[in-house]
Structure formats: C-alpha cells, structure tokens
N, C-alpha and C. Protein backbone atom coordinates (compact mmCIF):
# COMPACT_ATOMS: atom_id res chain seq x y z
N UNK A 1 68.74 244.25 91.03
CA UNK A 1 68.84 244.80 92.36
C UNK A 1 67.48 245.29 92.85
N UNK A 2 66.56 245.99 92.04
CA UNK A 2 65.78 246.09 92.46
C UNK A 2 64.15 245.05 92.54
N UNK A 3 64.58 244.30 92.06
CA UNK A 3 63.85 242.91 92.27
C UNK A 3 64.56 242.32 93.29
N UNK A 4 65.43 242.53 93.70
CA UNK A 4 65.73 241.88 95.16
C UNK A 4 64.99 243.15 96.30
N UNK A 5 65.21 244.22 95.95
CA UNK A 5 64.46 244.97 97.17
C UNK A 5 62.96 244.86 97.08
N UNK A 6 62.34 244.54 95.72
CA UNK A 6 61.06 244.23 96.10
C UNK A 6 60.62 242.87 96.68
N UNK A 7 61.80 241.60 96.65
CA UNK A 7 61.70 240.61 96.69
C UNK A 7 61.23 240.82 98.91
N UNK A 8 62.61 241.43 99.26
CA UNK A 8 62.12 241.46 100.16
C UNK A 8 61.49 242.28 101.39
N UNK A 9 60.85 243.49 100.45
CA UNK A 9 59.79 244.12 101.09
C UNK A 9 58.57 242.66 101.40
N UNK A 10 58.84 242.44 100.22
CA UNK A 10 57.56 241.25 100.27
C UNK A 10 57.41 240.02 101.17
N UNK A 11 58.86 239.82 101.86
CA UNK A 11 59.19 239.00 102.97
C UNK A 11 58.76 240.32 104.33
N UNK A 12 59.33 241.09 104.37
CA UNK A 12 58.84 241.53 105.25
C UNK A 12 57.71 241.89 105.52
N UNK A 13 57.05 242.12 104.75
CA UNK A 13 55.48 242.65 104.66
C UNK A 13 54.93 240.75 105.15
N UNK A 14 55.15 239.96 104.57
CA UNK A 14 54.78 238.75 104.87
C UNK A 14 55.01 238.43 106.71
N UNK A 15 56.72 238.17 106.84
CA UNK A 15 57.02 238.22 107.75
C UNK A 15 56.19 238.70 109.20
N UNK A 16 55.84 240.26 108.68
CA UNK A 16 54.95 241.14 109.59
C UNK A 16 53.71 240.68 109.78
N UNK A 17 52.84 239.91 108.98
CA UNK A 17 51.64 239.58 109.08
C UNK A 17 51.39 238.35 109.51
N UNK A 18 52.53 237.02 109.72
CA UNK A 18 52.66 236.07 110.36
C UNK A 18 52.86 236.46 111.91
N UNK A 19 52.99 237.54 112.19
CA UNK A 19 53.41 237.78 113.16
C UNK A 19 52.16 238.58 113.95
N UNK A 20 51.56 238.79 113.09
CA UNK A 20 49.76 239.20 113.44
C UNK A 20 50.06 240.17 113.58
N UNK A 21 50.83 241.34 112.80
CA UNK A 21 50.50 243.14 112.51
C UNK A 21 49.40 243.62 111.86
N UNK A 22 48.22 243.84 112.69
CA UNK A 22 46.81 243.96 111.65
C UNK A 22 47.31 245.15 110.43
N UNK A 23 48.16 245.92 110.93
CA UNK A 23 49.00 247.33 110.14
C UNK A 23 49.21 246.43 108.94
N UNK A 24 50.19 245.74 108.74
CA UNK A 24 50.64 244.62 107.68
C UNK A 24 49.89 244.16 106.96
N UNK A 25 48.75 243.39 107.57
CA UNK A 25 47.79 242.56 106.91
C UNK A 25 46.37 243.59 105.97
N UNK A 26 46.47 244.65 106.75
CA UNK A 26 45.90 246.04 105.70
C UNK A 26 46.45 246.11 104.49
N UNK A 27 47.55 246.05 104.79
CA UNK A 27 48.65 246.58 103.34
C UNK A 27 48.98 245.44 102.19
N UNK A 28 48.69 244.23 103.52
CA UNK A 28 49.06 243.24 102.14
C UNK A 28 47.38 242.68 101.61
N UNK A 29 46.44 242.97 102.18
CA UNK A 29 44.97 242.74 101.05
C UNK A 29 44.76 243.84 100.69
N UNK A 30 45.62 245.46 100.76
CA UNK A 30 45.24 246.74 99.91
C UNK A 30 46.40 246.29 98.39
N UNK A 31 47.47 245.41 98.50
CA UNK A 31 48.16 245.64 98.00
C UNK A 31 47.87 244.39 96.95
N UNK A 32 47.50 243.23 97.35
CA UNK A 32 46.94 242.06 96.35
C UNK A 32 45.25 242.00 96.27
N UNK A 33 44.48 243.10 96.45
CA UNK A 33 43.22 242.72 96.05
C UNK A 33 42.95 242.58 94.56
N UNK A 34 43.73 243.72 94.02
CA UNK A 34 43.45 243.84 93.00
C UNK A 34 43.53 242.44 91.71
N UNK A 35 44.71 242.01 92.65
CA UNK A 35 45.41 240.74 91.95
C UNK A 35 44.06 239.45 91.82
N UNK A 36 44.01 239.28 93.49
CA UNK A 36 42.76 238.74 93.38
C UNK A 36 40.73 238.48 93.04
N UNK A 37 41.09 239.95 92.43
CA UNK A 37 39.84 240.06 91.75
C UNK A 37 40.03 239.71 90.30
N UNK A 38 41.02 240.22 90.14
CA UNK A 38 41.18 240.00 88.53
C UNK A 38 41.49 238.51 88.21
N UNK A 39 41.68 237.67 88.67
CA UNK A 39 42.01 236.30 88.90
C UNK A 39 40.22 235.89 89.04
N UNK A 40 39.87 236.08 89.92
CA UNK A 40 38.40 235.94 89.88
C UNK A 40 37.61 235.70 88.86
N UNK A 41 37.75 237.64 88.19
CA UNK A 41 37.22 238.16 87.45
C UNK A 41 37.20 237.15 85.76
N UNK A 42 37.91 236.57 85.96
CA UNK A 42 38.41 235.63 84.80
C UNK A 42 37.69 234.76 84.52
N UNK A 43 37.30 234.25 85.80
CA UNK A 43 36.47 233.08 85.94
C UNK A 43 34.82 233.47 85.56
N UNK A 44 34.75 234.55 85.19
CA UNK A 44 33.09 234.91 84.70
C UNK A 44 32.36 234.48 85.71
N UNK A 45 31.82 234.51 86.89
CA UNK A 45 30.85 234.24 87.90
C UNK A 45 30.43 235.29 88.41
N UNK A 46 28.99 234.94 88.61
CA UNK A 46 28.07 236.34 89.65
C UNK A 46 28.64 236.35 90.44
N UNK A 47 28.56 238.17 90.72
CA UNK A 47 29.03 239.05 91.97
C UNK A 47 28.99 238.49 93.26
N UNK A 48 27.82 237.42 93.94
CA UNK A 48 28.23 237.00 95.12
C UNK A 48 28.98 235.87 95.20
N UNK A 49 28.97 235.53 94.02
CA UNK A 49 30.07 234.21 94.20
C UNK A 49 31.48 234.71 94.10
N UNK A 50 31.70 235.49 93.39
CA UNK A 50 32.85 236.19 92.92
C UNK A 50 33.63 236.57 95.07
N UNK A 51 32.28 237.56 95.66
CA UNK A 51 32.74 237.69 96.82
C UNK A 51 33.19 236.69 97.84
N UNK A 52 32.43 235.33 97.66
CA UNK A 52 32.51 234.51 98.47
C UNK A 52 34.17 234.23 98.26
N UNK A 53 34.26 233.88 96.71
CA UNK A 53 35.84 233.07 96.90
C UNK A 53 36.84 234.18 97.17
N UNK A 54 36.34 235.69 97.00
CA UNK A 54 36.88 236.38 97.53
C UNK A 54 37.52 236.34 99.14
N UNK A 55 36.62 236.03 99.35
CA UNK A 55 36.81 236.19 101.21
C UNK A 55 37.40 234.60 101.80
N UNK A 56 36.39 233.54 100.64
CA UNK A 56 37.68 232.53 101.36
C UNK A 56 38.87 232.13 100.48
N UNK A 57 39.19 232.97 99.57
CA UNK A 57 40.75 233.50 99.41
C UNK A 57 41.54 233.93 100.38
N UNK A 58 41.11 234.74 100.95
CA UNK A 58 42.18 235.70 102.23
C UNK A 58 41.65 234.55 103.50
N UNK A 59 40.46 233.85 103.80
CA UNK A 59 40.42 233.07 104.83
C UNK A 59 41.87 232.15 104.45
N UNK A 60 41.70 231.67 103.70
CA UNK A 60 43.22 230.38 103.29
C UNK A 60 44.67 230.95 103.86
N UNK A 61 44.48 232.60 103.20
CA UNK A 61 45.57 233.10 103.29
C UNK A 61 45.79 233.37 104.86
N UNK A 62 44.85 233.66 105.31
CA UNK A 62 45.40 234.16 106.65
C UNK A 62 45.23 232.76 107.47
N UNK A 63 45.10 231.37 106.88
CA UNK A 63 45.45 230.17 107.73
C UNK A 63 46.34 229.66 107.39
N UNK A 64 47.16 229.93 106.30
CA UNK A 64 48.14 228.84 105.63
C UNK A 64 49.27 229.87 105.39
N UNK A 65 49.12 231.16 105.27
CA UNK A 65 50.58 232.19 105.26
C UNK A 65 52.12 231.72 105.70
N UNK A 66 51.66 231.58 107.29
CA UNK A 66 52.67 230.88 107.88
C UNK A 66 53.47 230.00 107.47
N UNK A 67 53.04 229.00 106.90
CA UNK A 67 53.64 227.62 105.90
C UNK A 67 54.13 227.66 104.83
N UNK A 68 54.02 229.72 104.30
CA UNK A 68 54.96 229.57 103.25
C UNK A 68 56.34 229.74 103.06
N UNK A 69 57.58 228.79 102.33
CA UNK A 69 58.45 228.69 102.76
C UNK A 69 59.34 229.47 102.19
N UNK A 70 58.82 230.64 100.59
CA UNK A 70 59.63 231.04 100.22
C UNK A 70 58.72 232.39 99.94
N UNK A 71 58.39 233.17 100.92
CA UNK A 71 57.75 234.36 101.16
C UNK A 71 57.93 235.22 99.92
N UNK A 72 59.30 235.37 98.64
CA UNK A 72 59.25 236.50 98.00
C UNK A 72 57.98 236.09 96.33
N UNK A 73 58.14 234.81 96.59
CA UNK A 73 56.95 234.37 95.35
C UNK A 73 55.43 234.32 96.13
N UNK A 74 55.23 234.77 96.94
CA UNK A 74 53.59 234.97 97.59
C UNK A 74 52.66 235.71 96.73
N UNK A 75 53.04 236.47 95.38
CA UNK A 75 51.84 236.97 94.62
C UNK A 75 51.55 235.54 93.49
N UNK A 76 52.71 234.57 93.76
CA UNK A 76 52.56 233.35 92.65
C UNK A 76 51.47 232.62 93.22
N UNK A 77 51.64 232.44 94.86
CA UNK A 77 51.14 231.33 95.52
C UNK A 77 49.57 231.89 95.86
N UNK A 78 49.48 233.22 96.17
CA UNK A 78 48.27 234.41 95.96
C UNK A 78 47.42 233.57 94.78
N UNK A 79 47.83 233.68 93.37
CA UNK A 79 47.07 233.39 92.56
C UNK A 79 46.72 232.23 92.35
N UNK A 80 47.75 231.12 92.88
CA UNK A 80 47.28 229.95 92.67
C UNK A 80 46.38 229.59 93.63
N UNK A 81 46.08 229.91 95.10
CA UNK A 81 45.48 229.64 96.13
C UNK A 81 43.85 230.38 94.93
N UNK A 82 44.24 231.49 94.45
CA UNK A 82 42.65 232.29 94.09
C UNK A 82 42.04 231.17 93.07
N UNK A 83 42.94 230.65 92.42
CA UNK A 83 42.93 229.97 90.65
C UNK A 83 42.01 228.77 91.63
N UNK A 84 42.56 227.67 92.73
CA UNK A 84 41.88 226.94 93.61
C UNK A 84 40.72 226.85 93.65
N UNK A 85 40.68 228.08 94.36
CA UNK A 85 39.27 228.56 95.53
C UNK A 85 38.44 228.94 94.19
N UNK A 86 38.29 229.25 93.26
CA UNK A 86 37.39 229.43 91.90
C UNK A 86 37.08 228.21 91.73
N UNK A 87 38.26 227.12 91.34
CA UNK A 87 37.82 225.76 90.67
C UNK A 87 37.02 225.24 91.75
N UNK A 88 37.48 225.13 92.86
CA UNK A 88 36.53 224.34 93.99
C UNK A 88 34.83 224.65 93.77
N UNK A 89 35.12 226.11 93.87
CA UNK A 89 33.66 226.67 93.57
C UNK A 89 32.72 226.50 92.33
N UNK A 90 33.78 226.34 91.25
CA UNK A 90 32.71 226.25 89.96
C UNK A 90 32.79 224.38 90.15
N UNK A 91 33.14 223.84 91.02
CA UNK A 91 33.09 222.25 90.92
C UNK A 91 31.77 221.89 91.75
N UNK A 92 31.56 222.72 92.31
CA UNK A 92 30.13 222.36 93.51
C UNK A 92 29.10 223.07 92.79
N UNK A 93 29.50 223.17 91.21
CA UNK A 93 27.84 222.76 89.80
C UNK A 93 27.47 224.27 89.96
N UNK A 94 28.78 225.44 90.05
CA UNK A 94 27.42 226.67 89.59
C UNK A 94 27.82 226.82 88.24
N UNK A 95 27.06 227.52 87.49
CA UNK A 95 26.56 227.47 86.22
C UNK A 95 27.44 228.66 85.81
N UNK A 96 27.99 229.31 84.68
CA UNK A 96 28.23 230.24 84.25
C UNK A 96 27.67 230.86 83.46
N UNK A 97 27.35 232.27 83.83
CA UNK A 97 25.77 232.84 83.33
C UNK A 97 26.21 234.93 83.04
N UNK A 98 26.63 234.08 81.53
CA UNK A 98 27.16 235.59 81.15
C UNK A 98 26.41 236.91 81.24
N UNK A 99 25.37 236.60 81.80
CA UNK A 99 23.98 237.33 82.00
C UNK A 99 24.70 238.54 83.29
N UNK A 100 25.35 237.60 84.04
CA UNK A 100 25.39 238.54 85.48
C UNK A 100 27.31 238.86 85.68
N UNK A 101 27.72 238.58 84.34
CA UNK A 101 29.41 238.93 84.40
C UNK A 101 30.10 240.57 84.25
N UNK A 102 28.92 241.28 84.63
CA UNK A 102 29.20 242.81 85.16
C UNK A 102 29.19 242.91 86.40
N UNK A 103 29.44 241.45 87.33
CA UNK A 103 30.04 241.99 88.85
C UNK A 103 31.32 242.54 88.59
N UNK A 104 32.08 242.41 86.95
CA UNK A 104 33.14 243.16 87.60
C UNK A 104 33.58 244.47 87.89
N UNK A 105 33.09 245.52 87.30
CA UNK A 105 33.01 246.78 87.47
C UNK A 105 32.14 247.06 89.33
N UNK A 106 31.08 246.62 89.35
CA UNK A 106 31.02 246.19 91.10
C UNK A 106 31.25 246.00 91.95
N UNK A 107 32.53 244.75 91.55
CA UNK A 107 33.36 244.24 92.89
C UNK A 107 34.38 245.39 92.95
N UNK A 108 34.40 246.18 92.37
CA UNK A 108 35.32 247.46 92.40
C UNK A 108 34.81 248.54 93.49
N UNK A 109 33.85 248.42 93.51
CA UNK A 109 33.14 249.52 94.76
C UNK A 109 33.66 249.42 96.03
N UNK A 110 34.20 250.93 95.95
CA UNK A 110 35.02 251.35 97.63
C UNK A 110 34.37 250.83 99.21
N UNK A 111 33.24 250.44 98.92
CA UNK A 111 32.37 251.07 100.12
C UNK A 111 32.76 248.97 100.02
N UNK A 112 32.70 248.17 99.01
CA UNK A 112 32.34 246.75 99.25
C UNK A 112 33.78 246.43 99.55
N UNK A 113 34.70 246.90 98.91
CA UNK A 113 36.26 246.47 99.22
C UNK A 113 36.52 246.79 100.56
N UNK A 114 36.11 248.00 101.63
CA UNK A 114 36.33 248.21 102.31
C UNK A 114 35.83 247.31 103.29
N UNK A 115 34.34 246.93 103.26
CA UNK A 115 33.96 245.97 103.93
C UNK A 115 34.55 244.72 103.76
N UNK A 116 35.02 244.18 102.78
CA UNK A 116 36.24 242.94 102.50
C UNK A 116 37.33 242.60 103.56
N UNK A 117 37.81 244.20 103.72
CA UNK A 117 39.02 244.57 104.41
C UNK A 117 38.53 244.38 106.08
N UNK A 118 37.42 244.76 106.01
CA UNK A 118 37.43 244.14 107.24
C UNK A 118 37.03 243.48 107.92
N UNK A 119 36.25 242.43 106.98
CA UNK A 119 36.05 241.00 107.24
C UNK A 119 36.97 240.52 107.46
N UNK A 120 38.34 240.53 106.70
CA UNK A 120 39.69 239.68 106.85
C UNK A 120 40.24 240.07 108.05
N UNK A 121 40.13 241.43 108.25
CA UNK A 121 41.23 242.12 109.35
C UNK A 121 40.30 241.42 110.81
N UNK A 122 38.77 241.01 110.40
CA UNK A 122 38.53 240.43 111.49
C UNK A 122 38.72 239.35 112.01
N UNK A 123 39.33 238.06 110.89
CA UNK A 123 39.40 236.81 110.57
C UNK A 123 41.11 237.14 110.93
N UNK A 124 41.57 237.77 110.93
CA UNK A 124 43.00 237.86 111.77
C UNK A 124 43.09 238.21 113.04
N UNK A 125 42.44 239.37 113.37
CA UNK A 125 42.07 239.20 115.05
C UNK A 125 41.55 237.80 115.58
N UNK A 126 40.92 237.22 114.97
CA UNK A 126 40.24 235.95 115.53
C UNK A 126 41.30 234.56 115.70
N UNK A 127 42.28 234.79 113.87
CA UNK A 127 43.50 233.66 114.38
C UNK A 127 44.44 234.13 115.61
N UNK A 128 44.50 235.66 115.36
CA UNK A 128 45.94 236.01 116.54
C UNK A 128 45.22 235.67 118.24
N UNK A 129 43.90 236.01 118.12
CA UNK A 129 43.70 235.89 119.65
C UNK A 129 43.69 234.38 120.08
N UNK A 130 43.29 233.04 119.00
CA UNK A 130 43.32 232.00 119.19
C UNK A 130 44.55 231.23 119.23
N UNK A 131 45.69 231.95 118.15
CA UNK A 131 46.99 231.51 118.45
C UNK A 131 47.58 231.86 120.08
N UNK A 132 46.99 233.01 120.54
CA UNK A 132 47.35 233.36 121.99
C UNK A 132 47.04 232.56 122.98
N UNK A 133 45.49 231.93 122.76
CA UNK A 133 45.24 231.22 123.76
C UNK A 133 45.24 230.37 123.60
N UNK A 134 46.27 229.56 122.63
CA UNK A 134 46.66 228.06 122.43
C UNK A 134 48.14 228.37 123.40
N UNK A 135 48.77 229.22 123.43
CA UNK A 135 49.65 229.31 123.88
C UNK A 135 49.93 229.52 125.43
N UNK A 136 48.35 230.21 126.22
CA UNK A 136 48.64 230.05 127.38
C UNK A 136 49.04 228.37 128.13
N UNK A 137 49.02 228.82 129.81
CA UNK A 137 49.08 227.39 129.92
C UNK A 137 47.23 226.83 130.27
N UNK A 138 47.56 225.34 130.29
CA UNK A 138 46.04 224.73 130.21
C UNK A 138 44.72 224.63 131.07
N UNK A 139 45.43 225.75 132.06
CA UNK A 139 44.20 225.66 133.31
C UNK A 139 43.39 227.02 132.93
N UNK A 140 44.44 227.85 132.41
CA UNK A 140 44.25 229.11 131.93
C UNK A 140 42.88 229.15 130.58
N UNK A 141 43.54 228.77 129.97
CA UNK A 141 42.94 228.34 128.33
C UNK A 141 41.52 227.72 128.80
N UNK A 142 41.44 226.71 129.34
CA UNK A 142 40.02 226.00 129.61
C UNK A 142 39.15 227.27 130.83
N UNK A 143 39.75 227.77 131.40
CA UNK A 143 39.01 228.76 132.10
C UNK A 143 38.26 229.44 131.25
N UNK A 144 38.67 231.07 130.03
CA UNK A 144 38.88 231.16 129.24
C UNK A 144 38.02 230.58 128.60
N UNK A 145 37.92 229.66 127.77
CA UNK A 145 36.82 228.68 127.00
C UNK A 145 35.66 228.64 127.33
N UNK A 146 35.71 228.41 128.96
CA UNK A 146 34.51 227.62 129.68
C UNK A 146 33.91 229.17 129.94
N UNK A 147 34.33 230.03 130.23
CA UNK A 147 33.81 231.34 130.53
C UNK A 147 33.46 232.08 128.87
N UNK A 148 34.02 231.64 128.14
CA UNK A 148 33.61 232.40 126.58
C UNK A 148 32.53 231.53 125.71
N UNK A 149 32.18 230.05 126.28
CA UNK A 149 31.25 229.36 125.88
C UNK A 149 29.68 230.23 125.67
N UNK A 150 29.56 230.76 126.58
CA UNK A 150 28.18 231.31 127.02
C UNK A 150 28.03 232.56 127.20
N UNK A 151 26.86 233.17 126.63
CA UNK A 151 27.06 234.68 126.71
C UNK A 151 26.80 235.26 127.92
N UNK A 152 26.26 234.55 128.61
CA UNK A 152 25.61 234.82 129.88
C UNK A 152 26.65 233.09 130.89
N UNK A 153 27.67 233.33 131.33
CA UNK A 153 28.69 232.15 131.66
C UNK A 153 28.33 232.04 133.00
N UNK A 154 27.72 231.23 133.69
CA UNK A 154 27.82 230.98 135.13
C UNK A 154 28.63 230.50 135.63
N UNK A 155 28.95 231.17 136.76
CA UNK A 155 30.29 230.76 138.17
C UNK A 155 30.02 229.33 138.47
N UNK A 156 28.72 229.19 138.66
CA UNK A 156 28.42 228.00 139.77
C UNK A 156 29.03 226.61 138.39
N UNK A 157 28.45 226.74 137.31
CA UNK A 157 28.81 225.77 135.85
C UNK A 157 30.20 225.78 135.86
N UNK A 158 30.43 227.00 135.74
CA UNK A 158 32.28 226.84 135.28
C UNK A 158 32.95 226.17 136.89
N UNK A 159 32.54 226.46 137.80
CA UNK A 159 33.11 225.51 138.82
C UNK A 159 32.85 224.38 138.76
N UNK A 160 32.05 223.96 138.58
CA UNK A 160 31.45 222.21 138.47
C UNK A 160 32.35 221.47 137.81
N UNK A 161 32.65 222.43 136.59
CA UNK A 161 33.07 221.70 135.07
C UNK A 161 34.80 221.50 135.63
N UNK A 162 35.30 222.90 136.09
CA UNK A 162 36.93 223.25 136.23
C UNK A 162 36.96 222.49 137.72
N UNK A 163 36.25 222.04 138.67
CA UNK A 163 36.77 221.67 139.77
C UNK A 163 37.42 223.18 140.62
N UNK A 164 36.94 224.12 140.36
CA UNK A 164 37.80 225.03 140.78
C UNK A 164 36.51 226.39 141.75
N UNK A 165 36.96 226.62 143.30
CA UNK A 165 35.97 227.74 143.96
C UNK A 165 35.43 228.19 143.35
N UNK A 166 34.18 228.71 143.91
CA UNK A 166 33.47 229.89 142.78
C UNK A 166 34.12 231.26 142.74
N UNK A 167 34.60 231.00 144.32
CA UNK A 167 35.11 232.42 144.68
C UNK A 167 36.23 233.14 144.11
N UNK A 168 36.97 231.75 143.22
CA UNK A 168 38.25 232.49 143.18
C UNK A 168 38.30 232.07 141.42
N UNK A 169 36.87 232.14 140.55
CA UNK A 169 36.86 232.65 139.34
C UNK A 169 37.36 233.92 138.85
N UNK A 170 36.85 234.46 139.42
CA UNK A 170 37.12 236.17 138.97
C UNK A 170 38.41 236.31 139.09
N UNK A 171 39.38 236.30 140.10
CA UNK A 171 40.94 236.19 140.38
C UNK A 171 41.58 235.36 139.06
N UNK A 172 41.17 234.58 138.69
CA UNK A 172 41.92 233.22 138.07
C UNK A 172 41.53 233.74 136.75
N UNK A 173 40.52 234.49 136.25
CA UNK A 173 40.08 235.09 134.72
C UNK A 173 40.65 236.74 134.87
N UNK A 174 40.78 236.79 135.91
CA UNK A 174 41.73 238.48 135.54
C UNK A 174 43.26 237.89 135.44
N UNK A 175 43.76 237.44 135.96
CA UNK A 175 45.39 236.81 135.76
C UNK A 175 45.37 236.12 134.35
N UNK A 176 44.28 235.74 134.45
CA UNK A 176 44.75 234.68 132.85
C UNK A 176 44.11 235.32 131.39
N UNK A 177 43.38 236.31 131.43
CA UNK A 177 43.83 237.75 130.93
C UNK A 177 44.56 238.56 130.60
N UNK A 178 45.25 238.58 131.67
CA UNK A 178 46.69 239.64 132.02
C UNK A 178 47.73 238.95 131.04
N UNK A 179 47.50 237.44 130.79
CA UNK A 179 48.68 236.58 130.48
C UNK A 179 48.46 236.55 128.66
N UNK A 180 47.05 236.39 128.72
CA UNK A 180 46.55 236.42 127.17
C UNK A 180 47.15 237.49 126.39
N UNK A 181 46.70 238.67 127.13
CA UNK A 181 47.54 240.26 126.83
C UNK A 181 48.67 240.30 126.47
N UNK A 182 49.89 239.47 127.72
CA UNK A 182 51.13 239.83 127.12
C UNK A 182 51.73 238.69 126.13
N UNK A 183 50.68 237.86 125.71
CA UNK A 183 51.42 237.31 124.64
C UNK A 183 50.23 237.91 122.95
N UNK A 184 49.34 238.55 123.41
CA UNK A 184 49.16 239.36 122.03
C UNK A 184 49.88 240.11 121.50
N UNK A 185 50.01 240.76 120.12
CA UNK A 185 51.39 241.46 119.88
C UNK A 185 50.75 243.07 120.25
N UNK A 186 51.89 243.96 120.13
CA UNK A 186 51.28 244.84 120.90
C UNK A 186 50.81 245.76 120.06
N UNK A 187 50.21 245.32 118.93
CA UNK A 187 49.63 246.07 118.32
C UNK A 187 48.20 246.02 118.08
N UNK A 188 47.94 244.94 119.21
CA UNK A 188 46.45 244.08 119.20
C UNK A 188 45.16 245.12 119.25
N UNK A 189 46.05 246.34 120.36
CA UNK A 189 44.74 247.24 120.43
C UNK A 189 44.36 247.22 119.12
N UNK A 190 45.01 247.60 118.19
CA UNK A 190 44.31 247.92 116.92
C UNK A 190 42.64 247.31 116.61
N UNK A 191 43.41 245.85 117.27
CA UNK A 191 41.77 244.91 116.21
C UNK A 191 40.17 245.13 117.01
N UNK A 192 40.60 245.69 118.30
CA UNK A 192 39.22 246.31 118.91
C UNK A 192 38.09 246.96 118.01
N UNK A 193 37.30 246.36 117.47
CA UNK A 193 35.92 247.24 116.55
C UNK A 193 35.57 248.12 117.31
C-alpha cells in the first residue's frame, strides 16, 4: 500500500511537471539529483564532465518526460537516461583519469547544485514558453519570432517580411502577447529571473 502511494506521488509530481509547474520541476531535480550524481559518480570522470552529463541529463529529461508512458518507474528510466548520457560521453574518447575522481565530494557543493537547479528550471521556462508559442495561431507565432529574432527588431523589416502595416505592429504584438499569457500556466510568473 504504501508503494502504491509512493507510486503515485511520483505520477503526480511527474504529471505536474509535464504540465510546466516550475514548483514541480524544483522538487523533482531536488528529489533525483542525488540519484543522478551517484549514477555519474560511478562512471569515474572529471568534475566538468561529470557536470556536463549532468545538465544534459535533466536537458533529455525535460524534452522527453512527456513520452513517458508509465510515470511510477521514472527513477528506473532517470537512471537509464543518466547510465546513456555517461556512455555517449565516455564514447566521444575521454579518457578516465583517476587523478581527478574527487569531483565527487565537489559535485556535492550547495552553491554548484543550486546553480544546476537553475540552469534546468531555465531550460523549462524555455520548453514551456516554446510549447506556448507553438500553440498560438500562425500569424501570431511568426509575428512573435520575427520580432524576437533581433535584439534591436525593426518595424519597417518585420513589415516587409509579415506583409503586415507598420502601424499596426505594436497592436498585433500586444494581443498576441495577451494570447501567449493565457495559454502559459499560471504559474509562469514564477520563471521570471
């Protein structure tokens, strides 16, 4: 019984983070880092390599989550995605060099985990706002694009390109804004740095 209630905290905690709860997605890399270091940690590799597959561990995870079909084994699929992302890495010829295999007491540092945390939590703001604006409609989205291309975006360009007034940019990027908004979840303020 109580492997069924942990079974599906673990759906819900999943559940919640498919659903882009940055709240969720805190809890579920506070709650499997550990898993995934020590999985790492196995693999004997220097500290920045160790971080790298660190981070594109949780990149995988926060692109492929969605697709999993049986949410309460996710610390199985956790390790096998980590077990992966190691082999890939020791396959592109790095060396194992027992010399530098005290990143693991290192990768333990509060101040580096924390920054981990929010590399990912930023790499989830980035899928949820892109899942949003796949979802507007397409005049919207290419506005949007054509205005986020450039840091400095000109009216006169983005009209050329959209066929669309200059005058009535600003109107057409505050509405399609407004629209982006209500399909973020509403917990989006959160991911504001």
């Amino acid at each position: 019984m109580a492997e069924d209630n942990g079974h599906e905290r673990v759906r819900e905690l999943v559940s919640s983070c498919v659903h882009g709860s940055p709240e969720a997605w805190r809890r579920l890399v506070d709650a499997y880092s550990p898993l995934v270091w020590t999985i790492i940690a196995s693999f004997r590799l220097p500290k920045h390599d160790s971080e790298d597959i660190y981070q594109s561990t949780w990149v995988n995870v926060v692109r492929h989550l969605g697709d999993l079909r049986f949410t309460e084994y996710f610390a199985a699929w956790l390790t096998t995605t980590t077990r992966r992302e190691c082999l890939k890495h020791t396959a592109k010829g790095i060396r194992w060099n027992s010399a530098q295999l005290d990143a693991v007491s290192d990768i333990a540092d509060t101040d580096q985990q924390d920054s981990m945390v929010d590399h990912v939590m930023r790499g989830v703001a980035v899928q949820g706002v892109r899942a949003a604006l796949h979802r507007l409609p397409v005049r919207d989205r290419r506005l949007l694009e054509a205005l986020m291309m450039d840091a400095e975006p000109s009216y006169d360009r983005v009209s050329a390109q959209l066929g669309v007034p200059r005058g009535s940019i600003g109107p057409l990027r505050g509405r399609a804004l407004n629209r982006l908004r209500v399909l973020l979840p509403p917990d989006a303020d959160s991911w504001v740095a």
